[in-house]
N, C-alpha and C. Protein backbone atom coordinates (compact mmCIF):
# COMPACT_ATOMS: atom_id res chain seq x y z
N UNK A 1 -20.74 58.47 -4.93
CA UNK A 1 -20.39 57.17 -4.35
C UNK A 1 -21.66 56.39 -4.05
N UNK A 2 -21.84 55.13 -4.44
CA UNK A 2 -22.71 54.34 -4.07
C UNK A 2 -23.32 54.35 -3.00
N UNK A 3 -24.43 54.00 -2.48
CA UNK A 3 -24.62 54.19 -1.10
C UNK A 3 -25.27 52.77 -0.66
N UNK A 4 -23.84 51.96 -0.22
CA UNK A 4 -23.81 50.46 0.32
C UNK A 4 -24.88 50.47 1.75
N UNK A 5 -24.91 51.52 2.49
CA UNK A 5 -25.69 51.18 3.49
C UNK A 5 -26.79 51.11 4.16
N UNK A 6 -27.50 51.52 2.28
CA UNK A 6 -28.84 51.49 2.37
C UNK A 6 -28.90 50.10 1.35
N UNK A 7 -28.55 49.46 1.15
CA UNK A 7 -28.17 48.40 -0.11
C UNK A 7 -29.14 47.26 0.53
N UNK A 8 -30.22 46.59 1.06
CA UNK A 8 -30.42 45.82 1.84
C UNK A 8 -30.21 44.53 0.98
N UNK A 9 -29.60 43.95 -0.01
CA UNK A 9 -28.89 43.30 -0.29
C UNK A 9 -27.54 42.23 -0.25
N UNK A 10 -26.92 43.11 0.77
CA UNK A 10 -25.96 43.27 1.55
C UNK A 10 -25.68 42.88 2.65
N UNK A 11 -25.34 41.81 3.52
CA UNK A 11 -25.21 41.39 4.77
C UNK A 11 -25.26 42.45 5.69
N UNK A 12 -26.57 42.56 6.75
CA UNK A 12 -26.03 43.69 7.69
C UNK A 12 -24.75 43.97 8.43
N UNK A 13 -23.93 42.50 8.41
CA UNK A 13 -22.64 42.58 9.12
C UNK A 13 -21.98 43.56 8.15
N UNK A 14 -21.90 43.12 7.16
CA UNK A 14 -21.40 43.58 6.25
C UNK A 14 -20.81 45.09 6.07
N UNK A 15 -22.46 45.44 5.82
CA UNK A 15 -22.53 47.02 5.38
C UNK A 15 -22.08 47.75 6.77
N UNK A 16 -22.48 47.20 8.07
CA UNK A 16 -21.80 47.87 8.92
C UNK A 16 -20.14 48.32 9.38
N UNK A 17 -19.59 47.11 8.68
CA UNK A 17 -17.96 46.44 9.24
C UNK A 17 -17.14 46.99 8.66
N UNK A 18 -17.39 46.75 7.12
CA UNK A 18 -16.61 46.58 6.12
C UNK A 18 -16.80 48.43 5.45
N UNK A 19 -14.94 48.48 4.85
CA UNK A 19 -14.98 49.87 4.47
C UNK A 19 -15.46 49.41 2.64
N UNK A 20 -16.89 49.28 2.31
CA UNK A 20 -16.89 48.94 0.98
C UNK A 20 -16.52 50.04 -0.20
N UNK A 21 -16.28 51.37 0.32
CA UNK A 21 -16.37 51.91 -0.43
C UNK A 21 -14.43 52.16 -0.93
N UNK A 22 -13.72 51.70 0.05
CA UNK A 22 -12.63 51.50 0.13
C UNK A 22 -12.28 50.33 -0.93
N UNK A 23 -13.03 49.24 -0.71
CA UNK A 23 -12.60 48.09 -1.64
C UNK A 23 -12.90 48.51 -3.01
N UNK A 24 -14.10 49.40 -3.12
CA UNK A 24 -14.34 49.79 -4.71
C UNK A 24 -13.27 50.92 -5.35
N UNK A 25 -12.66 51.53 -4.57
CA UNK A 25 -11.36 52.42 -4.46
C UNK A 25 -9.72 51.72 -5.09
N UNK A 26 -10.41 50.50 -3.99
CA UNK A 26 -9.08 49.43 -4.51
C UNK A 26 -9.06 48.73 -5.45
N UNK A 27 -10.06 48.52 -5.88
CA UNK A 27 -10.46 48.07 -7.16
C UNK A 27 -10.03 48.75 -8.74
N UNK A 28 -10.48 49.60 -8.40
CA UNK A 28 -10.15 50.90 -9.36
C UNK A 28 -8.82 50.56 -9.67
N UNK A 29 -7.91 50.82 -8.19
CA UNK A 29 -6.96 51.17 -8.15
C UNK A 29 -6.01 49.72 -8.99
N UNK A 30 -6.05 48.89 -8.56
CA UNK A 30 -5.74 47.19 -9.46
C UNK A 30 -6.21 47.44 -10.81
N UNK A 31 -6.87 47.91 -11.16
CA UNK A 31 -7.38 47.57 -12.92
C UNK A 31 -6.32 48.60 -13.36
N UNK A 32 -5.89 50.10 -12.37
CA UNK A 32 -5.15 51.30 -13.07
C UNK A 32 -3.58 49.99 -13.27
N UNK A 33 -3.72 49.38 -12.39
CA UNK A 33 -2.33 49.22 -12.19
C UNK A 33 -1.94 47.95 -12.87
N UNK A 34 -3.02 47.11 -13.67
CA UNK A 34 -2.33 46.36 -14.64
C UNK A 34 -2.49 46.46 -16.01
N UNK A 35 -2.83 47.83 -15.85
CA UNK A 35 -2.93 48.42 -17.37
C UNK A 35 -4.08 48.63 -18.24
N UNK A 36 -5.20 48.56 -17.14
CA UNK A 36 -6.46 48.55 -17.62
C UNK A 36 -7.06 50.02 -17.74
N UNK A 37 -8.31 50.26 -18.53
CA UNK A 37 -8.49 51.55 -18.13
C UNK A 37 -10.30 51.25 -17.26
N UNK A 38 -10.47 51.65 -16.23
CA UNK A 38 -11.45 51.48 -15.47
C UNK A 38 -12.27 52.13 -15.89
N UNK A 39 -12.33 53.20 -16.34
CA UNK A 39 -13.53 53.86 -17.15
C UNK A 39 -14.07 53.54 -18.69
N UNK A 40 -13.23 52.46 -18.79
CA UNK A 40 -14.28 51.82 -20.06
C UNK A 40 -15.07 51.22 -19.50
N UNK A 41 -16.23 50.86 -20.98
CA UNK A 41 -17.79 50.71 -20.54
C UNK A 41 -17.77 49.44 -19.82
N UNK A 42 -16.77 47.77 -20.26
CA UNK A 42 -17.10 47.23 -19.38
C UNK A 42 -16.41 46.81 -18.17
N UNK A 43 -15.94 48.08 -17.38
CA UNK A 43 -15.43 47.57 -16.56
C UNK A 43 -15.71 49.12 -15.60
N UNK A 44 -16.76 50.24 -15.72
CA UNK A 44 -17.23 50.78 -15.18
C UNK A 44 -17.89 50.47 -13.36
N UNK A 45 -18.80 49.78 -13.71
CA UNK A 45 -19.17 49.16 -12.64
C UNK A 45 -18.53 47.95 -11.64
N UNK A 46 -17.34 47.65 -12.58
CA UNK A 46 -16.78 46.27 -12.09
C UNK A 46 -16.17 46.86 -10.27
N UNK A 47 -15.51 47.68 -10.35
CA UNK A 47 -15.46 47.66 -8.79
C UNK A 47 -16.29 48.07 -7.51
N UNK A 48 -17.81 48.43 -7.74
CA UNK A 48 -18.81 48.31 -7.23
C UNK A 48 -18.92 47.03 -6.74
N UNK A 49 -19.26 46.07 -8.12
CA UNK A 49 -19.54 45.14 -8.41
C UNK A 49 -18.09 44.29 -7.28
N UNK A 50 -17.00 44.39 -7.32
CA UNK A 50 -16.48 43.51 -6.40
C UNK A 50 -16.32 43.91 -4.86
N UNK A 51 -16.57 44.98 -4.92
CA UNK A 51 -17.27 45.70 -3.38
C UNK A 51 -18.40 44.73 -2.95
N UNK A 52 -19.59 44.33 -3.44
CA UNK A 52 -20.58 44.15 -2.99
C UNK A 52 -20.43 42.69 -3.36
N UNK A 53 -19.43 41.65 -3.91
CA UNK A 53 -19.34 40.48 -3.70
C UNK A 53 -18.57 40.04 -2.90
N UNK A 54 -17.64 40.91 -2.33
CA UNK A 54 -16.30 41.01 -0.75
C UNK A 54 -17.43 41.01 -0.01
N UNK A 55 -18.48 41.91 0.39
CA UNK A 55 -19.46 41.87 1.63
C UNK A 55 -20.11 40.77 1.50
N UNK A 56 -20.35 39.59 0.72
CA UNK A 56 -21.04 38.44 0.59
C UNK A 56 -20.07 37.33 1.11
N UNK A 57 -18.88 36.90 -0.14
CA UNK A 57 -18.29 35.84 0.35
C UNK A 57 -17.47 36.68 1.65
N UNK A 58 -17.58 37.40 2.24
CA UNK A 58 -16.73 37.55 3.58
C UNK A 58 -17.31 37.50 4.81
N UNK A 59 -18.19 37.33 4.30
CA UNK A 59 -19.62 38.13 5.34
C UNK A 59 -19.18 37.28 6.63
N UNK A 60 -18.55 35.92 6.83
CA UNK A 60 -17.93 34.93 7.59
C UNK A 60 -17.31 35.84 8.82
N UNK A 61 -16.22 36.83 8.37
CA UNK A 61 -15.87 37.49 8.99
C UNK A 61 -16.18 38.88 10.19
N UNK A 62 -17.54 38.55 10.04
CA UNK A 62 -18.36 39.60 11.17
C UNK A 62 -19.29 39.40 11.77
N UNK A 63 -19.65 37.73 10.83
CA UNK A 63 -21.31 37.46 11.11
C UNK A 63 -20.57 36.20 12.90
N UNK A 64 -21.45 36.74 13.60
CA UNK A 64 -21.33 35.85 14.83
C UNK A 64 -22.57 34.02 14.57
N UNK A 65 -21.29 32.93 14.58
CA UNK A 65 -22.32 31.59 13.98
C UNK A 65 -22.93 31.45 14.90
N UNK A 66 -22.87 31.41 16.29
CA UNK A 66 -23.90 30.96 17.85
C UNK A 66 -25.19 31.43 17.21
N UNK A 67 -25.32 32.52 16.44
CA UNK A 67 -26.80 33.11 16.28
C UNK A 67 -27.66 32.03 15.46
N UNK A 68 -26.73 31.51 14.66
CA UNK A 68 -27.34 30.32 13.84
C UNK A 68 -27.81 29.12 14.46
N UNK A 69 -27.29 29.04 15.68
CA UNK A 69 -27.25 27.56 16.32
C UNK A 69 -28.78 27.31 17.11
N UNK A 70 -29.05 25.96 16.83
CA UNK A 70 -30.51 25.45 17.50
C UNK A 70 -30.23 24.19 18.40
N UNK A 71 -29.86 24.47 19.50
CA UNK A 71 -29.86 23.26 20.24
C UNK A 71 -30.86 22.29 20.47
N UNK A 72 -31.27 21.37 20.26
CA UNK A 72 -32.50 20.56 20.53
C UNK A 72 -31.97 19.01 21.59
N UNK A 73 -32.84 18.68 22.56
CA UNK A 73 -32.54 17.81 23.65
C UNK A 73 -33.37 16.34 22.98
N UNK A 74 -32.84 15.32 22.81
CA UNK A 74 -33.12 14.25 22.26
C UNK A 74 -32.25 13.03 23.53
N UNK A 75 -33.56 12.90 24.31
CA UNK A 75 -32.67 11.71 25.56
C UNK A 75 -32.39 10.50 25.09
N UNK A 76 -31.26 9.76 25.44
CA UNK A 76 -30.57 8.55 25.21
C UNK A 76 -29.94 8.86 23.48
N UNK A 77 -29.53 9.85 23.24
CA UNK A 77 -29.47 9.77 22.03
C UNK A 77 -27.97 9.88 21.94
N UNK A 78 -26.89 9.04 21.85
CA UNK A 78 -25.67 8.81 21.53
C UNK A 78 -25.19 8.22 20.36
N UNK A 79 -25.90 8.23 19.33
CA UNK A 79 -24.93 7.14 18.05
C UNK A 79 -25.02 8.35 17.02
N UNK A 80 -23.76 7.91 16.48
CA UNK A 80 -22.83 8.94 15.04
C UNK A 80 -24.24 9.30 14.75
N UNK A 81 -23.78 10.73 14.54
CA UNK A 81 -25.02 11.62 13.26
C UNK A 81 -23.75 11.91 12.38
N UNK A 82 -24.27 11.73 10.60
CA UNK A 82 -23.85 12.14 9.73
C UNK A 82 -24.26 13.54 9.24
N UNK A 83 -23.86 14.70 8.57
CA UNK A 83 -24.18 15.51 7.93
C UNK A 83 -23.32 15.43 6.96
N UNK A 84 -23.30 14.85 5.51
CA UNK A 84 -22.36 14.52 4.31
C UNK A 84 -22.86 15.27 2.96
N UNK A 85 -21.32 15.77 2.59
CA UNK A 85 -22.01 16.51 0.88
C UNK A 85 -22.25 17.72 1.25
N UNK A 86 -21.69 18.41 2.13
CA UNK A 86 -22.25 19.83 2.40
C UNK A 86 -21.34 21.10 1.32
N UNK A 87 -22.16 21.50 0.50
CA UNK A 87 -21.05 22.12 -0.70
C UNK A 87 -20.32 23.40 -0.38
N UNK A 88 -19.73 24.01 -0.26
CA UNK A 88 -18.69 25.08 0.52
C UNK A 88 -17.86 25.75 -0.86
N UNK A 89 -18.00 27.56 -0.39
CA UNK A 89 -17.19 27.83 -1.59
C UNK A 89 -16.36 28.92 -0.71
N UNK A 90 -15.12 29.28 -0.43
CA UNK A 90 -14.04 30.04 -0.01
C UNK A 90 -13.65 30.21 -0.31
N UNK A 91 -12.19 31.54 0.03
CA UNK A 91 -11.37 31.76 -0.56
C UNK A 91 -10.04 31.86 0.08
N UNK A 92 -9.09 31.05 -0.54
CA UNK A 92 -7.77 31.42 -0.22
C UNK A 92 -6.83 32.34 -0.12
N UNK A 93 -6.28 32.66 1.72
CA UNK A 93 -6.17 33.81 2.05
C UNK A 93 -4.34 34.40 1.20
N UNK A 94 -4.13 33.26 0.53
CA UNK A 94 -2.51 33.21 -0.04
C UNK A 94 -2.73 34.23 -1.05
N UNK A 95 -3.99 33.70 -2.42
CA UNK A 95 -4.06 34.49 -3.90
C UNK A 95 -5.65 35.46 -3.69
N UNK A 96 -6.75 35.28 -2.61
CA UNK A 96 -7.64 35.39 -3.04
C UNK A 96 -8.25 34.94 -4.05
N UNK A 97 -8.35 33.79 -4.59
CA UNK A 97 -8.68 32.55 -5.41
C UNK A 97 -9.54 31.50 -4.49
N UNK A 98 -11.02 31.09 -5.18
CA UNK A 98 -11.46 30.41 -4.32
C UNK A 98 -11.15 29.02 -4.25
N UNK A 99 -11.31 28.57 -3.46
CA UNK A 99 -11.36 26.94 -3.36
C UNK A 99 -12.65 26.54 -2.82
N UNK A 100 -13.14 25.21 -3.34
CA UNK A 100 -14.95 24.94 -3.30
C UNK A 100 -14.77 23.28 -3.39
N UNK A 101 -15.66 22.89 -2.43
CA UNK A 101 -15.89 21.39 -2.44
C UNK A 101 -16.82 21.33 -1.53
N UNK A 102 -16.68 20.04 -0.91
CA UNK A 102 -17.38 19.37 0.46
C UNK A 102 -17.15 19.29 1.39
N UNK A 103 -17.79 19.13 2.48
CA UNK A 103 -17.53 18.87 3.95
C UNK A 103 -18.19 17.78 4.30
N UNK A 104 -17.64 17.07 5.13
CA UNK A 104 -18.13 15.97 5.62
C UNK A 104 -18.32 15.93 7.13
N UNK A 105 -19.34 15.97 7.76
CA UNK A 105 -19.53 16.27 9.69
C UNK A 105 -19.81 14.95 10.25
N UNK A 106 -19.22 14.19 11.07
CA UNK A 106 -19.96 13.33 11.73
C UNK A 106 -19.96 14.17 13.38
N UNK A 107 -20.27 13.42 14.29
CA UNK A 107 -20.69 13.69 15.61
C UNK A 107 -21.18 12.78 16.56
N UNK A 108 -20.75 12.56 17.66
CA UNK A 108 -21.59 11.93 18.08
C UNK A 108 -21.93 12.93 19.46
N UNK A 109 -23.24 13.19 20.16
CA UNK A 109 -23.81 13.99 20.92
C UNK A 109 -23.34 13.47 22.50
N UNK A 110 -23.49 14.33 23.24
CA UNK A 110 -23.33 14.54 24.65
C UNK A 110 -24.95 14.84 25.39
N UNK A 111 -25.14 14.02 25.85
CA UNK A 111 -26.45 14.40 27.17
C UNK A 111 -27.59 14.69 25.59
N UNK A 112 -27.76 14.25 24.68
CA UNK A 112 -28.89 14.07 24.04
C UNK A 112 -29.09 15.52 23.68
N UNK A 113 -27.84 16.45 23.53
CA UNK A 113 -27.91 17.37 22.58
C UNK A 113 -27.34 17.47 21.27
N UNK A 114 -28.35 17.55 20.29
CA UNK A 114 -28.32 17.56 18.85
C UNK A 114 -28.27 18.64 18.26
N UNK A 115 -27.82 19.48 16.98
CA UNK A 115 -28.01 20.24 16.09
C UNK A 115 -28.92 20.01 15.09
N UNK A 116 -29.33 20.80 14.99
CA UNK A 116 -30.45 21.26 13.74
C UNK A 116 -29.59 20.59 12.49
N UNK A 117 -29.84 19.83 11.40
CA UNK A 117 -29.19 19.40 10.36
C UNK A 117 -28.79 20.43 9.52
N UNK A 118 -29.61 21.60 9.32
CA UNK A 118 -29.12 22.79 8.61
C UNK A 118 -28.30 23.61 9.13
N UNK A 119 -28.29 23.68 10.80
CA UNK A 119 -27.41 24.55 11.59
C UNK A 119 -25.85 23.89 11.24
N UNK A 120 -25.31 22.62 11.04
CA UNK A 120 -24.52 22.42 10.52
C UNK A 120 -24.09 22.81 9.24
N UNK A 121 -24.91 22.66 8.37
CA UNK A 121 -24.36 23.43 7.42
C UNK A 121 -23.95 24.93 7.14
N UNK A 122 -25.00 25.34 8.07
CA UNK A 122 -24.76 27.02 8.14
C UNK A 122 -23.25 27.26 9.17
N UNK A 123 -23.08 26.29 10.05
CA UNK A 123 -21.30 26.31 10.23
C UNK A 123 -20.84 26.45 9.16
N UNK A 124 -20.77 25.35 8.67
CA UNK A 124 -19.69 25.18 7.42
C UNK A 124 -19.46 26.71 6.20
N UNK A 125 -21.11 27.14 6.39
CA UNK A 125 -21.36 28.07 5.50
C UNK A 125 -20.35 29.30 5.95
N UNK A 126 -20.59 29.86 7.30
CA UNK A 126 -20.13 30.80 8.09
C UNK A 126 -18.38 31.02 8.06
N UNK A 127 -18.15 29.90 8.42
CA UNK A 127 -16.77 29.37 8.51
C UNK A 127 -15.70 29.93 7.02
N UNK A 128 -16.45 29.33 5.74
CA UNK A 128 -16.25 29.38 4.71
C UNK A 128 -15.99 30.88 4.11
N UNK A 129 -16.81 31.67 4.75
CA UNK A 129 -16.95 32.80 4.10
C UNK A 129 -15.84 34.38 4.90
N UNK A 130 -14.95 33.48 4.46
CA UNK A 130 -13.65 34.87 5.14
C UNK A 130 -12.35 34.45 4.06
N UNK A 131 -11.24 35.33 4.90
CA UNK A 131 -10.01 34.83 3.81
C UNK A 131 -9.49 33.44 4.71
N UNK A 132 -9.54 32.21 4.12
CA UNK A 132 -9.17 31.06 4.64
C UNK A 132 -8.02 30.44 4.12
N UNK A 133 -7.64 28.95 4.84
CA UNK A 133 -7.07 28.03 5.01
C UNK A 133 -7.78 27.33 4.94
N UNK A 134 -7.77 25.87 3.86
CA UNK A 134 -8.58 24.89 4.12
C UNK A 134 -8.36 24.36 5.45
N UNK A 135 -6.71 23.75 5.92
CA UNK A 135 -6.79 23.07 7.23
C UNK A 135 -7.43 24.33 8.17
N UNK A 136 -7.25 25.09 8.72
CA UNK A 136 -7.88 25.71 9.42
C UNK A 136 -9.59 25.81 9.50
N UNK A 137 -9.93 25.97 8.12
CA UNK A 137 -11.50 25.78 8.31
C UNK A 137 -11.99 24.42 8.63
N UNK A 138 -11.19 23.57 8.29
CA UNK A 138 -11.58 21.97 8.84
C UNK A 138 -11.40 21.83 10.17
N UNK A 139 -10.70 22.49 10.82
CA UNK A 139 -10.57 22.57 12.31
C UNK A 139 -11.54 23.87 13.05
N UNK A 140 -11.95 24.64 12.55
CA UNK A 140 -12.94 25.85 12.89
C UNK A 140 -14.30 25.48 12.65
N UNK A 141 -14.86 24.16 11.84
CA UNK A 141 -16.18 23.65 12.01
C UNK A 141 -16.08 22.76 12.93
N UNK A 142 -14.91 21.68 13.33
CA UNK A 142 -14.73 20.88 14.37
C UNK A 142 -15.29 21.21 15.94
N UNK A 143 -14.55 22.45 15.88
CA UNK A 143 -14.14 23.32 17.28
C UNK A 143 -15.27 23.45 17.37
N UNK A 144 -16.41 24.26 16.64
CA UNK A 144 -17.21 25.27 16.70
C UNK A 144 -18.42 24.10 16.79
N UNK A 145 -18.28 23.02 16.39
CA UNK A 145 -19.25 22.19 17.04
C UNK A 145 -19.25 21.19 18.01
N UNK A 146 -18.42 21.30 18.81
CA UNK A 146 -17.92 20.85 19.97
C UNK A 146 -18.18 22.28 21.40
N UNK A 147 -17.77 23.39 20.81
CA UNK A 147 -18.14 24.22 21.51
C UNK A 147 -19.62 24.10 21.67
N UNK A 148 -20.58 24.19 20.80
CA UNK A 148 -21.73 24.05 20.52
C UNK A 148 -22.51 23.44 21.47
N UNK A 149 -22.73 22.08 21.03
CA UNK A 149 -23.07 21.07 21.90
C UNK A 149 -22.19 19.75 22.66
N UNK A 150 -21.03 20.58 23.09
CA UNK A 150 -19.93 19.42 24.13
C UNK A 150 -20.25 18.15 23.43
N UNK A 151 -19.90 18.10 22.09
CA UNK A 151 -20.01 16.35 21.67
C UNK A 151 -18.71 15.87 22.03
N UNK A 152 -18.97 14.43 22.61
CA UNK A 152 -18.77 13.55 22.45
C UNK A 152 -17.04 13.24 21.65
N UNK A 153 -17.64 13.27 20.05
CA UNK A 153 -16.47 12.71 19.56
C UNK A 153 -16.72 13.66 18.09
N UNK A 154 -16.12 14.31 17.42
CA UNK A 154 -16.48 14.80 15.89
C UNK A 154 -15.42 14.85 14.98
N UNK A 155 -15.62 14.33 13.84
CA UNK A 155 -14.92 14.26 12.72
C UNK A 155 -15.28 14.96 11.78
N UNK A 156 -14.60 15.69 11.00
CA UNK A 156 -14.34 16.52 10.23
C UNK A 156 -14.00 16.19 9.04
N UNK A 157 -14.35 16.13 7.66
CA UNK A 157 -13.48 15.67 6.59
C UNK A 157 -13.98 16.80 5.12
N UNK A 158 -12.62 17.16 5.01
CA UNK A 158 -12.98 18.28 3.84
C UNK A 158 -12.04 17.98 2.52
N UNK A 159 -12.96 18.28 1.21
CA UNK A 159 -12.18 17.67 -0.22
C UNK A 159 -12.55 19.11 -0.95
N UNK A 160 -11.66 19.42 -1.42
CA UNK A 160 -11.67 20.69 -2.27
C UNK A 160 -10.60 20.41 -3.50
N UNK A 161 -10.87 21.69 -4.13
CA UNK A 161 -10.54 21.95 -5.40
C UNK A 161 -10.13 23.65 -5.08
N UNK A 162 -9.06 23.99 -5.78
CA UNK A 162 -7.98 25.12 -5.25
C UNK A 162 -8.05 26.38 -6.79
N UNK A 163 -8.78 26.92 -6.79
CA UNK A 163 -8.39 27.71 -8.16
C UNK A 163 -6.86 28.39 -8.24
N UNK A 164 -5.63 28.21 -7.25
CA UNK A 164 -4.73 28.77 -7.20
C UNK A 164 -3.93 27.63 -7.38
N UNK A 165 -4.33 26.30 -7.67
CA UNK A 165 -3.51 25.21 -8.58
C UNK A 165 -4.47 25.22 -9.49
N UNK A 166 -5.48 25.50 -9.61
CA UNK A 166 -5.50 24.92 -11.44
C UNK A 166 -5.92 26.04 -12.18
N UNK A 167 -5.85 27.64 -12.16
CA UNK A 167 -5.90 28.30 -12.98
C UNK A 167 -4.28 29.08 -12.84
N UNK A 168 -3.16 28.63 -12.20
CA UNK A 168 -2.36 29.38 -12.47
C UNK A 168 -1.35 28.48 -11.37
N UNK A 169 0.00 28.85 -11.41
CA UNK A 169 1.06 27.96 -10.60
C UNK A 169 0.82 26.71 -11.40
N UNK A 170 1.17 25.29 -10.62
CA UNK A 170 1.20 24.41 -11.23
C UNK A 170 0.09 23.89 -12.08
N UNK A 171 -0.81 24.48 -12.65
CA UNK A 171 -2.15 23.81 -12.84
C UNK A 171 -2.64 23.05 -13.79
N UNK A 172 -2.79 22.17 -12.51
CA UNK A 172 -3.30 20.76 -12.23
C UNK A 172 -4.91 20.61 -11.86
N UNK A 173 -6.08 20.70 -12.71
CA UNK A 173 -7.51 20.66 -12.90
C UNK A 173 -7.81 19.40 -12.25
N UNK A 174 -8.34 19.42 -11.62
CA UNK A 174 -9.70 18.12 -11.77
C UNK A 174 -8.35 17.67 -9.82
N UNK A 175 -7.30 18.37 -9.65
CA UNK A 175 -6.94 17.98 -8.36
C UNK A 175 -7.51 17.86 -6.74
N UNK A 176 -7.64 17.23 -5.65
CA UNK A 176 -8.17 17.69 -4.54
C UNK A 176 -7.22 17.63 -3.70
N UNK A 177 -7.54 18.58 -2.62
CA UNK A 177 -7.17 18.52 -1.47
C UNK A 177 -7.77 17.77 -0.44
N UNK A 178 -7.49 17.19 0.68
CA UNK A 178 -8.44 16.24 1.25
C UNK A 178 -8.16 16.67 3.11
N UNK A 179 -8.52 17.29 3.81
CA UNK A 179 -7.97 17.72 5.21
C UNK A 179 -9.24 17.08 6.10
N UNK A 180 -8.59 16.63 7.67
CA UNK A 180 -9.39 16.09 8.74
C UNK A 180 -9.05 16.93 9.65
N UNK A 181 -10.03 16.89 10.51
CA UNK A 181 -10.15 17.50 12.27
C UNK A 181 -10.71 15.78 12.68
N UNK A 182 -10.27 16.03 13.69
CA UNK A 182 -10.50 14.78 14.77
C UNK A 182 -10.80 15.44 16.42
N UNK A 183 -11.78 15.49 16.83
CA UNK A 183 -11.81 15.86 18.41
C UNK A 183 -12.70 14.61 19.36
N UNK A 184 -12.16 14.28 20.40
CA UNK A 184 -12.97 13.73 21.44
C UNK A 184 -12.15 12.52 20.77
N UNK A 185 -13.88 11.50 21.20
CA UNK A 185 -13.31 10.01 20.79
C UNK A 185 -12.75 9.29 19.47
N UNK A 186 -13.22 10.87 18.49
CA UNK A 186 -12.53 10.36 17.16
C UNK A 186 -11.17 10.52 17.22
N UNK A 187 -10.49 11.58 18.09
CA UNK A 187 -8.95 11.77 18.18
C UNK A 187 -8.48 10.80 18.97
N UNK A 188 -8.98 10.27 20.14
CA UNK A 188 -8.53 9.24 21.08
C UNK A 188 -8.68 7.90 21.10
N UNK A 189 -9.63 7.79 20.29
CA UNK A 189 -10.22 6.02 20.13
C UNK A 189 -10.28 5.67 18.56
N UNK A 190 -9.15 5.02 18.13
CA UNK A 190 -9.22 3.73 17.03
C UNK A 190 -10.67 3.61 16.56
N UNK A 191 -11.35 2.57 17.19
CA UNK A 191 -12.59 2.25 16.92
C UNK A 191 -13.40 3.63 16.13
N UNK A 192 -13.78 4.57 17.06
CA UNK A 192 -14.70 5.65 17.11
C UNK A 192 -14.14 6.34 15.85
N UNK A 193 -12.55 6.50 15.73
CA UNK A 193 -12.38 7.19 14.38
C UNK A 193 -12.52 6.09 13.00
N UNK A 194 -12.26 5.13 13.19
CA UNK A 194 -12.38 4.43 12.03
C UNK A 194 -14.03 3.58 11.67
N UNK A 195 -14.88 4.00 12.62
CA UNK A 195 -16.14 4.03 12.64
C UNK A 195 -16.83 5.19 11.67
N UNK A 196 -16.43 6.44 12.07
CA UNK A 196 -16.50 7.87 11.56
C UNK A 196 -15.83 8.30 10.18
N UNK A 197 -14.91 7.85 10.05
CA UNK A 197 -14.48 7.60 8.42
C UNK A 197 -15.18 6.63 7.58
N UNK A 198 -15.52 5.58 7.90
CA UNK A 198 -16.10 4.28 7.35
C UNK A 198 -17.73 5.31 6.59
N UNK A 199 -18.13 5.49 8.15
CA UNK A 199 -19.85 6.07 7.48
C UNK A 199 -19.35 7.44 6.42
N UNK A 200 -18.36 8.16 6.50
CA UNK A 200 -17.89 9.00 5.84
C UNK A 200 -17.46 8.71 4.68
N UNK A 201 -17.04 7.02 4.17
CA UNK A 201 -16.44 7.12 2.97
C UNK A 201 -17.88 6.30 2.09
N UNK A 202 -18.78 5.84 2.71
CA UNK A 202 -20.01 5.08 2.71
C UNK A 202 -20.83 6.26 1.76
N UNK A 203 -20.98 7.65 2.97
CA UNK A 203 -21.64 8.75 2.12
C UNK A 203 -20.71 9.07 1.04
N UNK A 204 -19.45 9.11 0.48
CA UNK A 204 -18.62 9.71 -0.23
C UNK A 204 -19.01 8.81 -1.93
N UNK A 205 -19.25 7.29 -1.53
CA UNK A 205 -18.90 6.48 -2.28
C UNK A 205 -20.63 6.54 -3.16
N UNK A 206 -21.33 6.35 -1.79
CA UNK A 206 -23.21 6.46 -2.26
C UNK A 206 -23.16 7.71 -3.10
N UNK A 207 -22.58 9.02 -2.61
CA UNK A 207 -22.97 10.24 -2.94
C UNK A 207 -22.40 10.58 -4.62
């Protein structure tokens, strides 16, 4: 048996959490069972091989995001921050099929606390990497940056593409999905949300 937990390759969450040697078991076990034979040459390694890409795209699921987070104090600082175009690849917890697009973050800060521009993305990143729901992950980067730094007002806007509509079921290529989170003044105030979409469709349209 492989030995995943010397693998430093491997997310330490990972190799600690996760039964990988179980998933390469199960693996096996899916190729016996749609008629494949697993011990041909190319498909020998293949359930290693999806052992040690489950500990990557899942890695979401063990890795704690606070560790990622950089609070920085910037006084008087209250107007929308954008973070737009952030590219995201997940998987859907229905087929295990990924779905991959963009995220779109606005924010506006509380008491002149800001995020690191990359610490946002590494939300999005974190978030992304378990068995998901798009609406749910559009509401789990919302939350999680509001928890963060008590903003203000944050909008959320996510556009994907579903490999479980367009390689199989109805499929329909080149389709998106389009989901919002709204918290604070973007959920309560007119203005503030249609302020926050505007710079959002501004980056969508530039980008």
């Amino acid at each position: 048996m492989y030995d995943y937990a010397n693998d430093n390759s491997i997310p330490i969450e990972s190799r600690q959490k996760m039964d990988l040697p179980k998933i390469e078991n199960a693996v096996r076990d899916i190729l016996e069972a749609i008629g494949e034979d697993p011990d041909r040459e190319g498909l020998q390694e293949t359930p290693r091989r999806v052992a040690r890409m489950y500990a990557e795209v899942f890695s979401g699921l063990h890795h704690d995001v606070s560790k990622d987070i950089k609070v920085f104090h910037e006084d008087g600082n209250d107007e929308m921050i954008l973070i737009g175009d952030i590219p995201f690849y997940s998987m859907c917890e229905h087929h295990l099929l990924p779905f991959h697009g963009k995220a779109h973050v606005v924010y506006i800060p509380r008491d002149g606390k800001i995020l690191g521009l990359s610490k946002v993305a590494r939300i999005v990143d974190t978030m992304s990497r378990k068995p998901q729901l798009q609406e749910r992950l559009t509401s789990e980067i919302a939350d999680t940056i509001v928890e963060c730094v008590d903003a203000k007002s944050v909008c959320v806007i996510i556009e994907a593409e579903h490999l479980c509509m367009t390689m199989r079921g109805i499929r329909k290529p080149g389709s998106k999905t389009v989901t919002s989170a709204m918290r604070g003044g973007c959920r309560t105030d007119a203005r503030t949300r249609n302020e926050a979409l505007a710079l959002i469709n501004r980056q969508r349209i530039g980008g």
